[in-house]
C-alpha atoms as a PDB file:
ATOM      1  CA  UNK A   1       0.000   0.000   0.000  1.00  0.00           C
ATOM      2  CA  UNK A   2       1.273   3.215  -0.819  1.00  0.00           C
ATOM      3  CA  UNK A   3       1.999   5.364   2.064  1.00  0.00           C
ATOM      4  CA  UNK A   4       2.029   9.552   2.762  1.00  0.00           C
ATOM      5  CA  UNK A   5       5.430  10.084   4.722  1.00  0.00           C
ATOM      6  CA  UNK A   6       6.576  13.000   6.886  1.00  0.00           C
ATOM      7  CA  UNK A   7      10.076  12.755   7.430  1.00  0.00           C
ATOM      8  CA  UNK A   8      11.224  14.367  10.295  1.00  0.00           C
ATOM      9  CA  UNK A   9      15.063  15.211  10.551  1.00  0.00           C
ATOM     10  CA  UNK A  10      17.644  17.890  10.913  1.00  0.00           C
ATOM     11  CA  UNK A  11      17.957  19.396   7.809  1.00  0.00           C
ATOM     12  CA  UNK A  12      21.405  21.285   7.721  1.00  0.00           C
ATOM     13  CA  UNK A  13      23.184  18.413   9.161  1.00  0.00           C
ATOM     14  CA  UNK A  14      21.059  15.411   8.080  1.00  0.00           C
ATOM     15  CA  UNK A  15      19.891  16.250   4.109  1.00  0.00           C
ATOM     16  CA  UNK A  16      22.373  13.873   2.760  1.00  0.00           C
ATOM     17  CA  UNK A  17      21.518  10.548   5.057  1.00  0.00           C
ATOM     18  CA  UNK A  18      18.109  11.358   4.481  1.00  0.00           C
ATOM     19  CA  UNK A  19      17.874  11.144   1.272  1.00  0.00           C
ATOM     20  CA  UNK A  20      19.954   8.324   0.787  1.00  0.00           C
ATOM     21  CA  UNK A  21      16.229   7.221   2.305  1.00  0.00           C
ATOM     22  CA  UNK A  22      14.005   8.891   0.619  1.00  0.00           C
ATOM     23  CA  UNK A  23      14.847   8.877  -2.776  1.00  0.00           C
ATOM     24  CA  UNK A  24      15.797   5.000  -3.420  1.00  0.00           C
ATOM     25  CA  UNK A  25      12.961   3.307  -5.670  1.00  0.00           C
ATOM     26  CA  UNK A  26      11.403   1.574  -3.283  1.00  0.00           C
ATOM     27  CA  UNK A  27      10.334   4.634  -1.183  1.00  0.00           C
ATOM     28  CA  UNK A  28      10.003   6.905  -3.688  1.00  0.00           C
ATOM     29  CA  UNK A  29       6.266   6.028  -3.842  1.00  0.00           C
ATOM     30  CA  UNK A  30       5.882   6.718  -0.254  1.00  0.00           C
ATOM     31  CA  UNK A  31       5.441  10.737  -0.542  1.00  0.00           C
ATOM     32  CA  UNK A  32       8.220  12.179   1.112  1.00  0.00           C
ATOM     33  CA  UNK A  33       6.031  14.765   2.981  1.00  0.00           C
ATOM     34  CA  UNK A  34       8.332  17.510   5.127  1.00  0.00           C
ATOM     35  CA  UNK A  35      11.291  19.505   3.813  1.00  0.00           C
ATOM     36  CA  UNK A  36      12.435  18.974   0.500  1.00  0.00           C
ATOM     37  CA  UNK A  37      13.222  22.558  -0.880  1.00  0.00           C
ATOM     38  CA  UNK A  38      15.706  24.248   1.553  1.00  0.00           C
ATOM     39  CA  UNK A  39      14.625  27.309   0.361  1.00  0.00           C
ATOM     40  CA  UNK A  40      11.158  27.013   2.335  1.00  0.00           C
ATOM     41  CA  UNK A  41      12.253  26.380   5.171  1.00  0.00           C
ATOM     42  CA  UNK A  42      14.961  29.022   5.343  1.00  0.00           C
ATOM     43  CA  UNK A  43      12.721  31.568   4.299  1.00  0.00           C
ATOM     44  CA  UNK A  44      10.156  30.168   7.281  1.00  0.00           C
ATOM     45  CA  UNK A  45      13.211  30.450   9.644  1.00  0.00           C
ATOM     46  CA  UNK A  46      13.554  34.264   8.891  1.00  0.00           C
ATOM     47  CA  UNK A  47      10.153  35.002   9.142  1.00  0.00           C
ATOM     48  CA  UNK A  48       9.046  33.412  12.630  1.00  0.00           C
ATOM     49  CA  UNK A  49       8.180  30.401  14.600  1.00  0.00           C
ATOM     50  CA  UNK A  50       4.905  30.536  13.674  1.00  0.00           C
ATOM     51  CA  UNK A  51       6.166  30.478  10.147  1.00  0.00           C
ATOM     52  CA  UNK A  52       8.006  27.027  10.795  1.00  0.00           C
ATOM     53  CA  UNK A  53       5.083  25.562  12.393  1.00  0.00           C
ATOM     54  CA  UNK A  54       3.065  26.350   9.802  1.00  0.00           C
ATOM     55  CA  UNK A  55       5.380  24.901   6.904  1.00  0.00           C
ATOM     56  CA  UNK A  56       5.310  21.441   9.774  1.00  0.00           C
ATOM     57  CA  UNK A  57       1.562  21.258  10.389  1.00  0.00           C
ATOM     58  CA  UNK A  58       1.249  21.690   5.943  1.00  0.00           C
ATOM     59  CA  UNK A  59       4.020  19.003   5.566  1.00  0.00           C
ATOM     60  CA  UNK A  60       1.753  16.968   7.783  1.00  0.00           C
ATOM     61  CA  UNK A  61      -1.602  16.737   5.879  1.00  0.00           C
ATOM     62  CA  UNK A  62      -2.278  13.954   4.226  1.00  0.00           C
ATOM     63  CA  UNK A  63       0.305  11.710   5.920  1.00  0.00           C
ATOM     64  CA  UNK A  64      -0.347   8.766   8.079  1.00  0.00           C
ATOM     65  CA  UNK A  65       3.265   7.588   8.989  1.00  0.00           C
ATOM     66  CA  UNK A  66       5.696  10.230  10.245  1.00  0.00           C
ATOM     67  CA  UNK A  67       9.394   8.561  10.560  1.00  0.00           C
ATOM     68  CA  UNK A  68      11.692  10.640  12.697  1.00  0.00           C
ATOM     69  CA  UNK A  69      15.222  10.074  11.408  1.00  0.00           C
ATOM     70  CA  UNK A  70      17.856  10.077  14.010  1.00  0.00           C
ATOM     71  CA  UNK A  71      21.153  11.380  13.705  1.00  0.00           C
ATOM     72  CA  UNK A  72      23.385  12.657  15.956  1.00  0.00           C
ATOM     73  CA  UNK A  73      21.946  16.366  16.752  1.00  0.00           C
ATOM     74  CA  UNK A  74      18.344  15.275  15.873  1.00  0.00           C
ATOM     75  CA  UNK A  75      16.951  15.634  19.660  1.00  0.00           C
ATOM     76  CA  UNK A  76      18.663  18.898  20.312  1.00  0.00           C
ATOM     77  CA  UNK A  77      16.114  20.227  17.021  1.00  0.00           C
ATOM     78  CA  UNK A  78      14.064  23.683  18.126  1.00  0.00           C
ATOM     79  CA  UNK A  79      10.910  21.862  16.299  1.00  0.00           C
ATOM     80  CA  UNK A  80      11.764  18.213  16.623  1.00  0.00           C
ATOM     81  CA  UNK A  81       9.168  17.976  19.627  1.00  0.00           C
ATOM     82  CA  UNK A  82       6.744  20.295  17.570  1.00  0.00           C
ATOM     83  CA  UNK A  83       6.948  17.593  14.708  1.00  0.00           C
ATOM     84  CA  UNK A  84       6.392  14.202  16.899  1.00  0.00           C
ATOM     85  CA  UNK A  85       3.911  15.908  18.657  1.00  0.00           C
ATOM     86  CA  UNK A  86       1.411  17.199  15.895  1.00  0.00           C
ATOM     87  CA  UNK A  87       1.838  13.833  14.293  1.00  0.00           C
ATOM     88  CA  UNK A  88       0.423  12.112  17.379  1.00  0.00           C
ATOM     89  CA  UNK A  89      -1.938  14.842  17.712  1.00  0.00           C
ATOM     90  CA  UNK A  90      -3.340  13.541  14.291  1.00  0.00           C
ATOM     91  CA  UNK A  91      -2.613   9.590  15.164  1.00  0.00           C
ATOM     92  CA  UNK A  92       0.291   9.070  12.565  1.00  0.00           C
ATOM     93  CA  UNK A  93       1.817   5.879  12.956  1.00  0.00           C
ATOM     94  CA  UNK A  94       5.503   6.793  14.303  1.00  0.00           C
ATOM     95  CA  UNK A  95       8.492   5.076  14.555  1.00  0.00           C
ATOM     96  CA  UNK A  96      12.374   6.691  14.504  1.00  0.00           C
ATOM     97  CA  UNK A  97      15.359   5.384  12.559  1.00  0.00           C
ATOM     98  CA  UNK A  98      18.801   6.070  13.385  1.00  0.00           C
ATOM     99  CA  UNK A  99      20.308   7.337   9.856  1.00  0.00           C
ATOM    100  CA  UNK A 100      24.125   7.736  11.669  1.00  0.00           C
ATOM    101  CA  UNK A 101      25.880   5.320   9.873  1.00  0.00           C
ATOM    102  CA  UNK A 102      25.081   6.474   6.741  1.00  0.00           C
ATOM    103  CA  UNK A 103      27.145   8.676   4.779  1.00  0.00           C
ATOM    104  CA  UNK A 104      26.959  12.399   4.373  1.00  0.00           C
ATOM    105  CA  UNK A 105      28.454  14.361   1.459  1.00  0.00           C
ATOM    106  CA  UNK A 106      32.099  13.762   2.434  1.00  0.00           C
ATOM    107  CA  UNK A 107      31.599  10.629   2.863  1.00  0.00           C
ATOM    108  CA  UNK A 108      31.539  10.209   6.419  1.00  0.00           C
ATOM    109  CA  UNK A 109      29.615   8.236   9.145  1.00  0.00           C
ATOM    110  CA  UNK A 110      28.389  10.078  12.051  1.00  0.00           C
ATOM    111  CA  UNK A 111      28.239   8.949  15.869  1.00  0.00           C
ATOM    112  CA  UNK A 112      24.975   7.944  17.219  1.00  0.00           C
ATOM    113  CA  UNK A 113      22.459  10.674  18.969  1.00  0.00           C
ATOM    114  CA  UNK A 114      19.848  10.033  21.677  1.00  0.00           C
ATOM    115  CA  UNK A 115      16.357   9.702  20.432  1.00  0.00           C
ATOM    116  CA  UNK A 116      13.816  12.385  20.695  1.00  0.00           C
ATOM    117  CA  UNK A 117      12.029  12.694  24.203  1.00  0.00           C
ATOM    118  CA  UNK A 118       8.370  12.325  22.955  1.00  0.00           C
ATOM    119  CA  UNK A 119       9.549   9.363  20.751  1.00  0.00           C
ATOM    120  CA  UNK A 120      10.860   7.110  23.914  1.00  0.00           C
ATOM    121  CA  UNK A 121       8.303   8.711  26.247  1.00  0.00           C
ATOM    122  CA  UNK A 122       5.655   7.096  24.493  1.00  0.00           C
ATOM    123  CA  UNK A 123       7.525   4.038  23.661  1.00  0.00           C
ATOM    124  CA  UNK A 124       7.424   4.490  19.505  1.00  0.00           C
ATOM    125  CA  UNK A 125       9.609   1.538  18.100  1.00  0.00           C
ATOM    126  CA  UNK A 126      13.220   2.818  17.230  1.00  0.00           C
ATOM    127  CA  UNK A 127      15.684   1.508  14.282  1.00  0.00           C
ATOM    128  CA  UNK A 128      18.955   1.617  13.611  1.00  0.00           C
ATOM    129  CA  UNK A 129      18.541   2.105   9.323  1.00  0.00           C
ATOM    130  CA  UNK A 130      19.379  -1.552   7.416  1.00  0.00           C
ATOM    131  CA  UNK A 131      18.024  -1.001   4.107  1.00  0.00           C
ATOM    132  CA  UNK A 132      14.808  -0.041   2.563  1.00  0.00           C
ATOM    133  CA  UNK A 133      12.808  -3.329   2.828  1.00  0.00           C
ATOM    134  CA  UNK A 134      13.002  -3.326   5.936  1.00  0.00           C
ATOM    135  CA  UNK A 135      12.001   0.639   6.248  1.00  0.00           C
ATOM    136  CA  UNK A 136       9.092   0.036   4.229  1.00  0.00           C
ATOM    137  CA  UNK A 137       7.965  -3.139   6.436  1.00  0.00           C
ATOM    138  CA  UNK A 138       8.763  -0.775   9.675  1.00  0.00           C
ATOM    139  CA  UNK A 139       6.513   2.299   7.995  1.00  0.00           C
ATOM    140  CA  UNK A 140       3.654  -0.377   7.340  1.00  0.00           C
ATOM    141  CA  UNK A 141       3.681  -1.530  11.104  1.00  0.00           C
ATOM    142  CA  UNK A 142       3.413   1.800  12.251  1.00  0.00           C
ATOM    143  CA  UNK A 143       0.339   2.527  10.172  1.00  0.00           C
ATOM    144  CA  UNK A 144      -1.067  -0.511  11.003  1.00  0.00           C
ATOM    145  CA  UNK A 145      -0.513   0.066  15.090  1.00  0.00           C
ATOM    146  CA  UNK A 146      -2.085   3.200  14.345  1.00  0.00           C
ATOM    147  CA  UNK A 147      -5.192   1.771  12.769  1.00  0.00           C
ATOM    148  CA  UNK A 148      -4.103   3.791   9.232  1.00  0.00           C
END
């Protein structure tokens, strides 16, 4: 079943792992809801928090999984509790995957980062990223636990 996605993630630092996700051809039918132009969420940034939350909550319609992808400054995010939040506020299915060992544009692994508060204090299932069969078979769980 083809599933509407919100990936959550830090975008500066993350982009690269990310995608490496989002784009093989496996998930690319899963809408990758969220940030995919820079350029909107920079301008957002600049014009307030309000701004941000409202490119978040837009990201967020239509979606029935959000996956919170975990790297190693992804809890310390400004809107990271924001995101996890408003997708159990509209009963997503949620699950996080740690995206550290993947490889960023020099080529480098990173080391691992804690997991968002909200995501352990309500005991959503956490991955460490093995390849996309096995995302797709996590993202269908969630949906399913959700009753999506």
């Amino acid at each position: 079943m083809v599933r509407r996605v919100f990936f959550s993630f830090h975008y500066q630092r993350d982009i690269v792992r990310v995608n490496q996700i989002r784009n093989l051809p496996e998930i690319i039918d899963e809408s990758a809801a969220g940030f995919k132009d820079s350029s909107l969420w920079e301008d957002a940034k600049k014009k307030s928090d309000n701004a941000v939350k409202k490119l978040i909550d837009d990201g967020l319609i239509g979606t029935s999984v959000t996956v919170v992808c975990i790297g190693n400054q992804t809890s310390g995010r400004k809107f990271i509790n924001y995101e996890i939040q408003k997708s159990i506020d509209r009963g997503n299915g949620i699950l996080g995957v740690q995206i550290h060992d993947l490889k960023n544009f020099s080529g480098e692994v990173d080391t691992a980062g804690s997991a968002p508060y909200l995501l352990t204090k309500n005991n959503y299932p956490i991955y460490k990223y093995i390849n996309h069969i096995k995302l797709k078979e996590w993202i269908e769980t969630a949906a399913k636990a959700a009753g999506k």
